[in-house]
PDB file of N, CA and C in Angstrom:
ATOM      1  N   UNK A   1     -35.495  19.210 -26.545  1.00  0.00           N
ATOM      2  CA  UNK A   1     -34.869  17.950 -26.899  1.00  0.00           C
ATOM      3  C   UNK A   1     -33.357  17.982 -26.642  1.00  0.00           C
ATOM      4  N   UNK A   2     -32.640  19.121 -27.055  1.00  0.00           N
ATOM      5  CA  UNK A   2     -31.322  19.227 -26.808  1.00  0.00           C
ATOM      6  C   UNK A   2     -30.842  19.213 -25.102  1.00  0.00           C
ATOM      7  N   UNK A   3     -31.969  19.467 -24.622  1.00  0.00           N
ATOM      8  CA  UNK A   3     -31.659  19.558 -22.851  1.00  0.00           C
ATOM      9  C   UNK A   3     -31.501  17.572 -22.623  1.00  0.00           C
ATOM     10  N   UNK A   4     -32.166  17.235 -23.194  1.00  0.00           N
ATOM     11  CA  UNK A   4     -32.743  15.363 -22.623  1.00  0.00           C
ATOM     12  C   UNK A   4     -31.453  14.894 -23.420  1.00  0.00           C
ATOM     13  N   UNK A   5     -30.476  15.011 -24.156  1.00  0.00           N
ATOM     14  CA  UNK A   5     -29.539  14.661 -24.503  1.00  0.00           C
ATOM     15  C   UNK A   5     -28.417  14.655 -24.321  1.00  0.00           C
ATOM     16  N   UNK A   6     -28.633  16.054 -23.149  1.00  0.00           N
ATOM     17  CA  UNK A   6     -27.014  16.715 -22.892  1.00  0.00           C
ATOM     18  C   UNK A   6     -27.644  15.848 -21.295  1.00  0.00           C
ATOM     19  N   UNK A   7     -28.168  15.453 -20.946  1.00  0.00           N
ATOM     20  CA  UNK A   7     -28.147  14.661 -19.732  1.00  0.00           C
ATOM     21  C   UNK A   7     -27.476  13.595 -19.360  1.00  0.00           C
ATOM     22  N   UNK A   8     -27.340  12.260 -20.293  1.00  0.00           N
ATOM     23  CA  UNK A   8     -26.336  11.110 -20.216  1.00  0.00           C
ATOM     24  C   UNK A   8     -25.200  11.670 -20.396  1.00  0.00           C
ATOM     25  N   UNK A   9     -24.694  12.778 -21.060  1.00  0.00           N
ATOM     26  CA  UNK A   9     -23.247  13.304 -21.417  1.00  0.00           C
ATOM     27  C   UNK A   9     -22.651  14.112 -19.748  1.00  0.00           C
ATOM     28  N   UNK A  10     -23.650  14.512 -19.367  1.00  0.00           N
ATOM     29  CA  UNK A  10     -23.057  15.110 -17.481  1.00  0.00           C
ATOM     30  C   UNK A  10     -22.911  14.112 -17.425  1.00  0.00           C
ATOM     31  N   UNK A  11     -24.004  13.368 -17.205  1.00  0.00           N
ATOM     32  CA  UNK A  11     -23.721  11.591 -16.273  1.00  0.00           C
ATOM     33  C   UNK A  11     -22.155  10.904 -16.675  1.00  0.00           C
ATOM     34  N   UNK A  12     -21.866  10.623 -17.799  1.00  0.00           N
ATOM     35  CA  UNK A  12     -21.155   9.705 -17.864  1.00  0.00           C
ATOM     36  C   UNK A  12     -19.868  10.467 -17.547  1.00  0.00           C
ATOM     37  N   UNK A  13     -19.418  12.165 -17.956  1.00  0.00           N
ATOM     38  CA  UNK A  13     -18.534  12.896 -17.667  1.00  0.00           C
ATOM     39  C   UNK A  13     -18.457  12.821 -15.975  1.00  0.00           C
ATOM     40  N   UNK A  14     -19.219  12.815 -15.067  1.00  0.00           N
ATOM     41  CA  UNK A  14     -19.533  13.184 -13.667  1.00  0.00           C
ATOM     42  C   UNK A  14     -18.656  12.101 -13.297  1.00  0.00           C
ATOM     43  N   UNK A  15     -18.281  10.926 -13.535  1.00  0.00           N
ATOM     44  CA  UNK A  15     -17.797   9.322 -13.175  1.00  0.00           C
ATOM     45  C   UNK A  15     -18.475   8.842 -12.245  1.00  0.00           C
ATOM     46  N   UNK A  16     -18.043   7.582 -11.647  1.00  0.00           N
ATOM     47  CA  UNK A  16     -19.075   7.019 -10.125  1.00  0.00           C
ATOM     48  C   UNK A  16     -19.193   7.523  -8.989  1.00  0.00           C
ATOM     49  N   UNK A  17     -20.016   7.940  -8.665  1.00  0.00           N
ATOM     50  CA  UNK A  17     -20.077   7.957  -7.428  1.00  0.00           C
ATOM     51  C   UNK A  17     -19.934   6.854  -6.169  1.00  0.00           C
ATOM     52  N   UNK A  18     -19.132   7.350  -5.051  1.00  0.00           N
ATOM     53  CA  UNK A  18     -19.055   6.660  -3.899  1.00  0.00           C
ATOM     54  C   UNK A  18     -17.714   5.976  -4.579  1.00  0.00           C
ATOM     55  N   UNK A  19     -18.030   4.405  -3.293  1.00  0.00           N
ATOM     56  CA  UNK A  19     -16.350   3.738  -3.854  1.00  0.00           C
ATOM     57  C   UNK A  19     -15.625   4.164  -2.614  1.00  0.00           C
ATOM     58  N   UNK A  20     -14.414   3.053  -2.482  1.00  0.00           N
ATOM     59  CA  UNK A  20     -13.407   3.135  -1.755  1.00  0.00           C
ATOM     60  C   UNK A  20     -12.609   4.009  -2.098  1.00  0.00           C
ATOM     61  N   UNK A  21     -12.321   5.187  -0.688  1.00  0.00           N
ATOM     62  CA  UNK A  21     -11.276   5.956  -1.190  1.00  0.00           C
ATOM     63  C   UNK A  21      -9.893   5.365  -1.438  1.00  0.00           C
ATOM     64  N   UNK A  22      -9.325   6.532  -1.940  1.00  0.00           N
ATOM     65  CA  UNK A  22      -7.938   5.743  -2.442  1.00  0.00           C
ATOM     66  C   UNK A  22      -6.753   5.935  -0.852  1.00  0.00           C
ATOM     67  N   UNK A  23      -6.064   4.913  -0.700  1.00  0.00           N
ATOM     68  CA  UNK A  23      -4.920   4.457   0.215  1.00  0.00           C
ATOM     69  C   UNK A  23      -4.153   6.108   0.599  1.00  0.00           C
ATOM     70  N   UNK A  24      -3.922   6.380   1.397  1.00  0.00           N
ATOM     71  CA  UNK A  24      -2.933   7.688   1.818  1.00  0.00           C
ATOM     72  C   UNK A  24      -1.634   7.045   2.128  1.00  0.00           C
ATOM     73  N   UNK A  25      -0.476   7.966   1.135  1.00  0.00           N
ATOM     74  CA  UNK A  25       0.890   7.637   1.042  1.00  0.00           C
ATOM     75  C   UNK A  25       1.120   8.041   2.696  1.00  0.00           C
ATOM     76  N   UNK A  26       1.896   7.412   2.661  1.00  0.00           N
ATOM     77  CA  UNK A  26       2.215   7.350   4.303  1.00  0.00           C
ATOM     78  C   UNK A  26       3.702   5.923   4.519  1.00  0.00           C
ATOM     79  N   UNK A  27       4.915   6.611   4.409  1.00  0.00           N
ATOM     80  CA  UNK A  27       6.009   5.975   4.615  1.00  0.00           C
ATOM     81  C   UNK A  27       6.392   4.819   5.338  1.00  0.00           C
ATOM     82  N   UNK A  28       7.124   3.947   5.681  1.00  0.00           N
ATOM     83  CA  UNK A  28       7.276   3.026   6.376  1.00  0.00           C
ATOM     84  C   UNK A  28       8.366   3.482   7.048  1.00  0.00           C
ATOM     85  N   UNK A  29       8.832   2.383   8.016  1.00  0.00           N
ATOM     86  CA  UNK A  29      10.678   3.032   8.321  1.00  0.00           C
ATOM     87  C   UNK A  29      11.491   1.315   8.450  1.00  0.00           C
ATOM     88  N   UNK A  30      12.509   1.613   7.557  1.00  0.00           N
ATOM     89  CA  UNK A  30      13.633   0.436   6.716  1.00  0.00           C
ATOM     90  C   UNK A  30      14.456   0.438   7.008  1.00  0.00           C
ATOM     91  N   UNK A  31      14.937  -0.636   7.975  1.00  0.00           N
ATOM     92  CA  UNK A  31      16.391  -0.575   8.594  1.00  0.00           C
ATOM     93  C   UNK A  31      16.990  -2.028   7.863  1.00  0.00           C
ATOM     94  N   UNK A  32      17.711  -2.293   7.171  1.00  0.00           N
ATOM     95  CA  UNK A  32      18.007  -4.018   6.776  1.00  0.00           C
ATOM     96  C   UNK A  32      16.920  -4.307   6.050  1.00  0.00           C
ATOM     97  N   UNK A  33      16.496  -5.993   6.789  1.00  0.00           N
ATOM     98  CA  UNK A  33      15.602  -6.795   6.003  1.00  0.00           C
ATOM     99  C   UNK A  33      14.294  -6.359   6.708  1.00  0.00           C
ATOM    100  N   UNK A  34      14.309  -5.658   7.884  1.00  0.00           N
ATOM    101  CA  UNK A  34      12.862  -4.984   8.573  1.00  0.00           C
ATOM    102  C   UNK A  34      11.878  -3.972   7.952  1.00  0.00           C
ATOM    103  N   UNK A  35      10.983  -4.148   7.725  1.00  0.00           N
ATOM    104  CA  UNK A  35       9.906  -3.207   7.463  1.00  0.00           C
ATOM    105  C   UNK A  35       9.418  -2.838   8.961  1.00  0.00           C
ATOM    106  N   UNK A  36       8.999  -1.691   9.172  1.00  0.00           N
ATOM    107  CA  UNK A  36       7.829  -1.519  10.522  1.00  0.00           C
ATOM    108  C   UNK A  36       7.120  -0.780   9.785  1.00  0.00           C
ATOM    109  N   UNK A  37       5.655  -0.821   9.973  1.00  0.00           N
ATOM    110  CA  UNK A  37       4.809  -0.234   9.398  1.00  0.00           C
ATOM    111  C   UNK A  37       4.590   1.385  10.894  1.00  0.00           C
ATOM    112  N   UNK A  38       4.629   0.912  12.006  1.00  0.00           N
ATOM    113  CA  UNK A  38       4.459   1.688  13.052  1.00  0.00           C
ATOM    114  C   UNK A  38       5.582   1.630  14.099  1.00  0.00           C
ATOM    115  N   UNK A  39       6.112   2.465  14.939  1.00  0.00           N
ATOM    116  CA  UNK A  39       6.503   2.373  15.872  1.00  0.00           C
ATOM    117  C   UNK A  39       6.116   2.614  17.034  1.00  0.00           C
ATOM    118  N   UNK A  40       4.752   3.023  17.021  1.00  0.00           N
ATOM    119  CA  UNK A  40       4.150   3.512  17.965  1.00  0.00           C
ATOM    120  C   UNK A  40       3.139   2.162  18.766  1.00  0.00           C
ATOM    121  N   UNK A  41       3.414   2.381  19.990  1.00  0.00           N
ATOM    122  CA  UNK A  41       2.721   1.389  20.958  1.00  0.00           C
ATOM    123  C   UNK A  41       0.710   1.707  20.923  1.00  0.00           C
ATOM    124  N   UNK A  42       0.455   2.614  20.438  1.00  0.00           N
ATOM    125  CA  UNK A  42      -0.756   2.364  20.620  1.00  0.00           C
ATOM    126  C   UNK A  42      -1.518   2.646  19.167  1.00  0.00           C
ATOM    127  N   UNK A  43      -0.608   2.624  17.866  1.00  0.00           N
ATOM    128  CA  UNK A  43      -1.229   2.289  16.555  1.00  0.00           C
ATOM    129  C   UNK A  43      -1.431   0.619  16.393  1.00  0.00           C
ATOM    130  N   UNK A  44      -2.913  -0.099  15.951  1.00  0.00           N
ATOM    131  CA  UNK A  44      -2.629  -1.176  15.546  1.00  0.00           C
ATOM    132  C   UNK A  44      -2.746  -1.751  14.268  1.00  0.00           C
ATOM    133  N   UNK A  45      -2.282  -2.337  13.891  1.00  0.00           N
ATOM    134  CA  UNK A  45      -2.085  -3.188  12.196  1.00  0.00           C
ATOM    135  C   UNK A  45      -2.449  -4.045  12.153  1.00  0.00           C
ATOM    136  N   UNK A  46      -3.703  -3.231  10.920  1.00  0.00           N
ATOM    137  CA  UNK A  46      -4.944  -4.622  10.743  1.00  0.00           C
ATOM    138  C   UNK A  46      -4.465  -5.941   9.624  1.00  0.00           C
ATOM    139  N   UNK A  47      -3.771  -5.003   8.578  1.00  0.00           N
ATOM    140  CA  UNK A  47      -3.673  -5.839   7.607  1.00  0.00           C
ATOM    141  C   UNK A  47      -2.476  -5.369   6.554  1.00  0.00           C
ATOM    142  N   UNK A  48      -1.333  -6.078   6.097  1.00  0.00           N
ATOM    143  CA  UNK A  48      -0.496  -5.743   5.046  1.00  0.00           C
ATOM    144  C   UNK A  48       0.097  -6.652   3.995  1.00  0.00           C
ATOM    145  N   UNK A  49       0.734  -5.865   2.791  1.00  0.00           N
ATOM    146  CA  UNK A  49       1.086  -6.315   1.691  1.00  0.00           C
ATOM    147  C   UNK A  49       2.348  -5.570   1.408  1.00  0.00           C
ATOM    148  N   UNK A  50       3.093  -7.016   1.014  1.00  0.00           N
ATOM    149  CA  UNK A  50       4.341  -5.988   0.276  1.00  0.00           C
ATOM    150  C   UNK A  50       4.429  -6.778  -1.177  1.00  0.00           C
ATOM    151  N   UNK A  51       4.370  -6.207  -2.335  1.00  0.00           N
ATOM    152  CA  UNK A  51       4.158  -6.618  -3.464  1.00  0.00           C
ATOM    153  C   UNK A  51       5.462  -6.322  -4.608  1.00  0.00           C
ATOM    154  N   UNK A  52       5.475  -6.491  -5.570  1.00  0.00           N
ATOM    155  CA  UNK A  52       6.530  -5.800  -6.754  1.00  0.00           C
ATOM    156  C   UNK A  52       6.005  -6.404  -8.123  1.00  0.00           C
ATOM    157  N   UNK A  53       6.895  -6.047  -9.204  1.00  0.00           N
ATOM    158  CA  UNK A  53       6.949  -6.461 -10.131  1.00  0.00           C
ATOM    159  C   UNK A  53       8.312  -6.837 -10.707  1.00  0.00           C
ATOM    160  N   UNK A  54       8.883  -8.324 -10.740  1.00  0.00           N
ATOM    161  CA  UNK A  54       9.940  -8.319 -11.116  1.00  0.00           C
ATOM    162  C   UNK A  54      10.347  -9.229 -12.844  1.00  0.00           C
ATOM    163  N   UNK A  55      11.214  -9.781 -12.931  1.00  0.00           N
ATOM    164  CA  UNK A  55      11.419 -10.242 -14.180  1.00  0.00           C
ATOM    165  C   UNK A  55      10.081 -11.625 -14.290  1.00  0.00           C
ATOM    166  N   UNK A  56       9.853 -12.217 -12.936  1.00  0.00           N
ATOM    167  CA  UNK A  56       9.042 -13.222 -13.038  1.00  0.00           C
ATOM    168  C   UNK A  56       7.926 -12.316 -13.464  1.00  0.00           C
ATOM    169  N   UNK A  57       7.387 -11.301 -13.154  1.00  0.00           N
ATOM    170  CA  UNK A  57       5.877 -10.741 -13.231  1.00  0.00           C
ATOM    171  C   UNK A  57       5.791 -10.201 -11.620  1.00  0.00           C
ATOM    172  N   UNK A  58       4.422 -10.230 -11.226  1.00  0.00           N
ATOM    173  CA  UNK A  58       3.664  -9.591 -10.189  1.00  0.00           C
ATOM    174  C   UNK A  58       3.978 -10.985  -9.038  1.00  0.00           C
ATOM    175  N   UNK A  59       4.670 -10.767  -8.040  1.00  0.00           N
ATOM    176  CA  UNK A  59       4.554 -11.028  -6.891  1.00  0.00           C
ATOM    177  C   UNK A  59       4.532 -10.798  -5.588  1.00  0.00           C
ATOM    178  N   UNK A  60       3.506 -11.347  -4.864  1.00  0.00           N
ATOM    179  CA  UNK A  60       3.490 -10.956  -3.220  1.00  0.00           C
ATOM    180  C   UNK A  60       3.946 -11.110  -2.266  1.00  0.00           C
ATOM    181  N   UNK A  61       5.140 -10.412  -2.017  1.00  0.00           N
ATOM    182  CA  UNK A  61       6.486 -10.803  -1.366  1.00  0.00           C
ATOM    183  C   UNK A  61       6.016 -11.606   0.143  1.00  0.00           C
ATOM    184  N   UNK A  62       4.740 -10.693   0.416  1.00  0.00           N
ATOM    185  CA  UNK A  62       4.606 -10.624   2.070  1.00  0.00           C
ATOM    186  C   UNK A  62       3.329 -10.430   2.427  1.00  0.00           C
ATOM    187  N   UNK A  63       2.376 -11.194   3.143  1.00  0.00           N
ATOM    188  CA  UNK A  63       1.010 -10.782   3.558  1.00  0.00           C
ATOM    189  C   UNK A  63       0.595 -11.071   4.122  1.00  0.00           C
ATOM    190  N   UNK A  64      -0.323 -10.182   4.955  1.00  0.00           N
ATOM    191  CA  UNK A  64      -1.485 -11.180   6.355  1.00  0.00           C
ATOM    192  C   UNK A  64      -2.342  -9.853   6.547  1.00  0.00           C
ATOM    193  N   UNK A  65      -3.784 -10.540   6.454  1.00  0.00           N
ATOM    194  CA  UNK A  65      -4.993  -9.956   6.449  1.00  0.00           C
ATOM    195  C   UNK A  65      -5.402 -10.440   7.859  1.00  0.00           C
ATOM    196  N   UNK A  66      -6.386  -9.428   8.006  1.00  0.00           N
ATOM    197  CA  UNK A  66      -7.307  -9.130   9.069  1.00  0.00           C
ATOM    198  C   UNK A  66      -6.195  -9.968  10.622  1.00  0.00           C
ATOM    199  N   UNK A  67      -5.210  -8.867  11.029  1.00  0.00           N
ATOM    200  CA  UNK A  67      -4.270  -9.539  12.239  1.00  0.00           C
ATOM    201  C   UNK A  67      -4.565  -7.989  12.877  1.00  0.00           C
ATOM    202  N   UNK A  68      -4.429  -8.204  14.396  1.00  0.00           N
ATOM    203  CA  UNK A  68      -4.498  -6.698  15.001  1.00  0.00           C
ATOM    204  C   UNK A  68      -3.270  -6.681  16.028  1.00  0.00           C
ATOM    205  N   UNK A  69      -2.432  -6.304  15.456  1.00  0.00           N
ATOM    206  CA  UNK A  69      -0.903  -6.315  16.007  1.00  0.00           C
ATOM    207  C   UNK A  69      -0.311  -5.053  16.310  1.00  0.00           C
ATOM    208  N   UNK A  70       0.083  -4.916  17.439  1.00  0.00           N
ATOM    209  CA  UNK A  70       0.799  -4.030  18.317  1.00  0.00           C
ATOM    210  C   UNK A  70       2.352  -4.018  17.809  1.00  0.00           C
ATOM    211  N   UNK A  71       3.414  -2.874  18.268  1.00  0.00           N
ATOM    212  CA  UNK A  71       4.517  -2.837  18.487  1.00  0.00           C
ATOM    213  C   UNK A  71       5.425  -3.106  19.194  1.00  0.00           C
ATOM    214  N   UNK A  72       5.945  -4.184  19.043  1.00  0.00           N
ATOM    215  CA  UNK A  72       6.840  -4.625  17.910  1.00  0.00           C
ATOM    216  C   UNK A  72       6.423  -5.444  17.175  1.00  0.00           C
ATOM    217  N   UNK A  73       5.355  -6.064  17.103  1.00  0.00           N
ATOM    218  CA  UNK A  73       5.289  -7.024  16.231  1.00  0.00           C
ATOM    219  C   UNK A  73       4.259  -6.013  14.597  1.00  0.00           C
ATOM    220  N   UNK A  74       4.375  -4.642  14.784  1.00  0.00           N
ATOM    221  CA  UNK A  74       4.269  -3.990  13.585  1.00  0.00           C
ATOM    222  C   UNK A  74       5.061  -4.188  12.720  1.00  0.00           C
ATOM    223  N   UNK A  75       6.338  -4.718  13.042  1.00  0.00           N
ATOM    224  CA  UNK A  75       7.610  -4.958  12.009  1.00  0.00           C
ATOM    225  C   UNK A  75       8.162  -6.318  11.646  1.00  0.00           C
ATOM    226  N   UNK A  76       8.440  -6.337  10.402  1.00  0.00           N
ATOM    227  CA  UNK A  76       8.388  -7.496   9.582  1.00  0.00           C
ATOM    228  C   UNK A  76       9.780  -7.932   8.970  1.00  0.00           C
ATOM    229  N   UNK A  77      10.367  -9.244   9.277  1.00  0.00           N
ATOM    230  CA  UNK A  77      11.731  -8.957   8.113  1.00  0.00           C
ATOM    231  C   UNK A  77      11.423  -9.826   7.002  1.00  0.00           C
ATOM    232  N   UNK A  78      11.821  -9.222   6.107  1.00  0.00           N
ATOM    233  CA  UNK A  78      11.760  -9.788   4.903  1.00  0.00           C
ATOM    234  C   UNK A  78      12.812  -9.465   4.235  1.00  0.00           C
ATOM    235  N   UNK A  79      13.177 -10.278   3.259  1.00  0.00           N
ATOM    236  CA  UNK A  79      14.278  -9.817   1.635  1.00  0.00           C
ATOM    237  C   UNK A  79      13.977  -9.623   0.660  1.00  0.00           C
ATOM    238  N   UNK A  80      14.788  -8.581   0.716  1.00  0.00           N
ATOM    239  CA  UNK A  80      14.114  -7.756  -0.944  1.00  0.00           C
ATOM    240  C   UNK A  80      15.189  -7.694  -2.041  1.00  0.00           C
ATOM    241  N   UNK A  81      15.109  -8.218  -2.996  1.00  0.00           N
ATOM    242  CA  UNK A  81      16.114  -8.057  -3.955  1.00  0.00           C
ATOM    243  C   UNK A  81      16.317  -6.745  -4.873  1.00  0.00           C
ATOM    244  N   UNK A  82      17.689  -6.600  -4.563  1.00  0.00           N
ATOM    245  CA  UNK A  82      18.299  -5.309  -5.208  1.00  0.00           C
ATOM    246  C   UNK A  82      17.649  -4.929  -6.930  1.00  0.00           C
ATOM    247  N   UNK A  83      17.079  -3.621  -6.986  1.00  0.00           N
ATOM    248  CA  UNK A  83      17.025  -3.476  -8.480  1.00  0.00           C
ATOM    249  C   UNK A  83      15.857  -3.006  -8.759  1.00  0.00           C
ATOM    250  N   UNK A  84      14.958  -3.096  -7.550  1.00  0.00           N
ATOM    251  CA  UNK A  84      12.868  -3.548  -8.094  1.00  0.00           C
ATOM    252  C   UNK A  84      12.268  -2.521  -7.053  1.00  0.00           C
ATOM    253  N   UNK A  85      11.382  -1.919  -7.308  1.00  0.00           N
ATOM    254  CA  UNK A  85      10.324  -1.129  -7.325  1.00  0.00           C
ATOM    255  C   UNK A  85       9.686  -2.117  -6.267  1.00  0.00           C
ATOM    256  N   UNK A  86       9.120  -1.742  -4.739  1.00  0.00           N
ATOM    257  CA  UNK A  86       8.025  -2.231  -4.068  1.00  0.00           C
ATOM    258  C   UNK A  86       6.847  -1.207  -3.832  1.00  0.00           C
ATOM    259  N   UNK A  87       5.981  -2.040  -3.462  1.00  0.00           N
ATOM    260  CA  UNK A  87       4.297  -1.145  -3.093  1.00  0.00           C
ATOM    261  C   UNK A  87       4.201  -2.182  -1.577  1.00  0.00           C
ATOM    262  N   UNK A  88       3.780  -1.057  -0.985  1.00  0.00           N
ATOM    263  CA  UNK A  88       3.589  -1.878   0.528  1.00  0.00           C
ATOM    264  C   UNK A  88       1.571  -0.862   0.476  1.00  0.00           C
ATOM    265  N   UNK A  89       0.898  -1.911   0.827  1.00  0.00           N
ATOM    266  CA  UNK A  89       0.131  -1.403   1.204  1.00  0.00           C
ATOM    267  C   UNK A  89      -0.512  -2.193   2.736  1.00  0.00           C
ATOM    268  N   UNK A  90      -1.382  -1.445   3.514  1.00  0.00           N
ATOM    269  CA  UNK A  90      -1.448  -1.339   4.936  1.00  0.00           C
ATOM    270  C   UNK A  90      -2.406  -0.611   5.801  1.00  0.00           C
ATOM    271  N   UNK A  91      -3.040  -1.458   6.461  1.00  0.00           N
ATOM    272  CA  UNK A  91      -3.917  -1.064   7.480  1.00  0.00           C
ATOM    273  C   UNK A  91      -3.641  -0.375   9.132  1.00  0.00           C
ATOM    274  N   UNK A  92      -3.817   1.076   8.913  1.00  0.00           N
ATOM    275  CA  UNK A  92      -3.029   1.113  10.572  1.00  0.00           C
ATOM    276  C   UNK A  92      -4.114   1.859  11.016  1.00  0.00           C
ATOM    277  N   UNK A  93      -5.072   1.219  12.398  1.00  0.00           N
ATOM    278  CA  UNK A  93      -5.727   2.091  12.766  1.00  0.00           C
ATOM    279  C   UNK A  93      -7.130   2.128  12.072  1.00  0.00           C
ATOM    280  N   UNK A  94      -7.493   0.985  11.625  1.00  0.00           N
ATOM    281  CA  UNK A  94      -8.552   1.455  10.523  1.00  0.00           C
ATOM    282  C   UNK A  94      -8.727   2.185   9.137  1.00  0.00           C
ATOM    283  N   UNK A  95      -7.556   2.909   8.796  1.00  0.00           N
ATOM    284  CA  UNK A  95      -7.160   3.776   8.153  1.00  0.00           C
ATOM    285  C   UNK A  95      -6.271   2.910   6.860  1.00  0.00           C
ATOM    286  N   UNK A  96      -6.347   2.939   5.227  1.00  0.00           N
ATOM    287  CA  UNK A  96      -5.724   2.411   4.641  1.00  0.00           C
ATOM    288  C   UNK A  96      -4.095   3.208   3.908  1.00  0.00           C
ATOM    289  N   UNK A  97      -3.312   2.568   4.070  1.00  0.00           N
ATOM    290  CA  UNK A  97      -2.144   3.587   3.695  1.00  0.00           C
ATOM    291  C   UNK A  97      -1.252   2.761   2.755  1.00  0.00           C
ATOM    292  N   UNK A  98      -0.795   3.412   1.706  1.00  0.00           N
ATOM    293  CA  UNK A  98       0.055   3.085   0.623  1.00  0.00           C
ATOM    294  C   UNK A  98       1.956   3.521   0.943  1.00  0.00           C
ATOM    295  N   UNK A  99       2.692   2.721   0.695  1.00  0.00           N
ATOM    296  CA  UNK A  99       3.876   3.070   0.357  1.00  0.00           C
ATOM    297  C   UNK A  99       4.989   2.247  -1.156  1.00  0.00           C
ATOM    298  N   UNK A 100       5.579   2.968  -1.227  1.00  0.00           N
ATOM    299  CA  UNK A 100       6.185   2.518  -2.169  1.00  0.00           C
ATOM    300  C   UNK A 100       8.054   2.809  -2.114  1.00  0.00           C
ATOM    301  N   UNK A 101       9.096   2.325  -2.924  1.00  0.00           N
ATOM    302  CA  UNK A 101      10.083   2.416  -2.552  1.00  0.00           C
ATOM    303  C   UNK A 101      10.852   1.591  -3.828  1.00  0.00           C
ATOM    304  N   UNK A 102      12.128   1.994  -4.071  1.00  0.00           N
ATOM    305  CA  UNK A 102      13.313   1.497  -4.827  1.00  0.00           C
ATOM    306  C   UNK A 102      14.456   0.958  -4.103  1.00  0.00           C
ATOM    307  N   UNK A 103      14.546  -0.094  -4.456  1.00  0.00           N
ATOM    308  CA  UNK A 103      16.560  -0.625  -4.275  1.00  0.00           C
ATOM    309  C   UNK A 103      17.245  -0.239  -5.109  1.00  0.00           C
ATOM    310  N   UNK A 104      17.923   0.259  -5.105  1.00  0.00           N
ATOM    311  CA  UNK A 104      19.147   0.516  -6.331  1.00  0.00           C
ATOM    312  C   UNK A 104      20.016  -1.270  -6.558  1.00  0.00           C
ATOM    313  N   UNK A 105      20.671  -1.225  -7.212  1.00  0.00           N
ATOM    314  CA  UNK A 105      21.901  -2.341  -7.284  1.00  0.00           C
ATOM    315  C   UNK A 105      22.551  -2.364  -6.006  1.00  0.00           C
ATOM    316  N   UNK A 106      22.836  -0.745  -5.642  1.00  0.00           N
ATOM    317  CA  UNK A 106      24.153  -1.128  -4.487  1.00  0.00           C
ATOM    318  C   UNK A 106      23.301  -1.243  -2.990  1.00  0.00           C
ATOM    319  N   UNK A 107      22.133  -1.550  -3.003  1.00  0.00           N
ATOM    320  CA  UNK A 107      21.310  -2.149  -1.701  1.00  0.00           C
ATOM    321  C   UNK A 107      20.395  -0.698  -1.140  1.00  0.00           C
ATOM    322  N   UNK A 108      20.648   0.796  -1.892  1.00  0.00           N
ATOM    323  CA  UNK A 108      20.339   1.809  -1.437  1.00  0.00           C
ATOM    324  C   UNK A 108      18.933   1.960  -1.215  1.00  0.00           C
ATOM    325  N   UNK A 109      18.246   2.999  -0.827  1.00  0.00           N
ATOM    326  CA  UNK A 109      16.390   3.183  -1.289  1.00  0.00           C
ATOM    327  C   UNK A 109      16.881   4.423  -1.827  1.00  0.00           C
TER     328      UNK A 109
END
């Protein structure tokens, strides 16, 4: 009896199986108001997000799903206000990749 009991306790300790793996950190490169996710002519970019959390709450600075875009048009300008924490997440290659990043006050990362 003690064996048929300690069975749901593996199970629920074990967690889910399968599932989307999780995003691989993988940097961007930030010159100004430009993001490029790639510089490379033969990576393409399926899909991205640049997100934060600021005094308003959760917003999505920047996005476009399912696009298959070459270099230069891997790179994006946008404005980012000094002070806030971003999450860029991103499709390159089939492959899902996470980045993240700080402004300081004086415009720094």
């Amino acid at each position: 009896m003690k064996k048929l009991s300690l069975i749901p306790v593996v199970f629920l300790l074990s967690g889910c199986p399968g599932g989307n793996p999780a995003a691989e950190y993988r940097q961007v490169f930030m010159q100004g108001d430009v993001i490029c996710f790639s510089v490379n002519k033969n990576d393409v970019l399926d899909y991205y997000r640049v997100d934060s959390t600021q005094a308003e709450g959760y917003i999505i600075i920047k996005a476009e799903e399912r696009v298959s875009l070459t270099y230069p048009d891997t790179c994006i300008k946008v404005k980012l206000k000094r002070g806030y924490k971003y999450n860029i997440a991103y499709g390159l290659n089939g492959k899902k990749y996470s980045a993240y990043f700080f402004i300081d006050n004086n415009g720094k990362l």
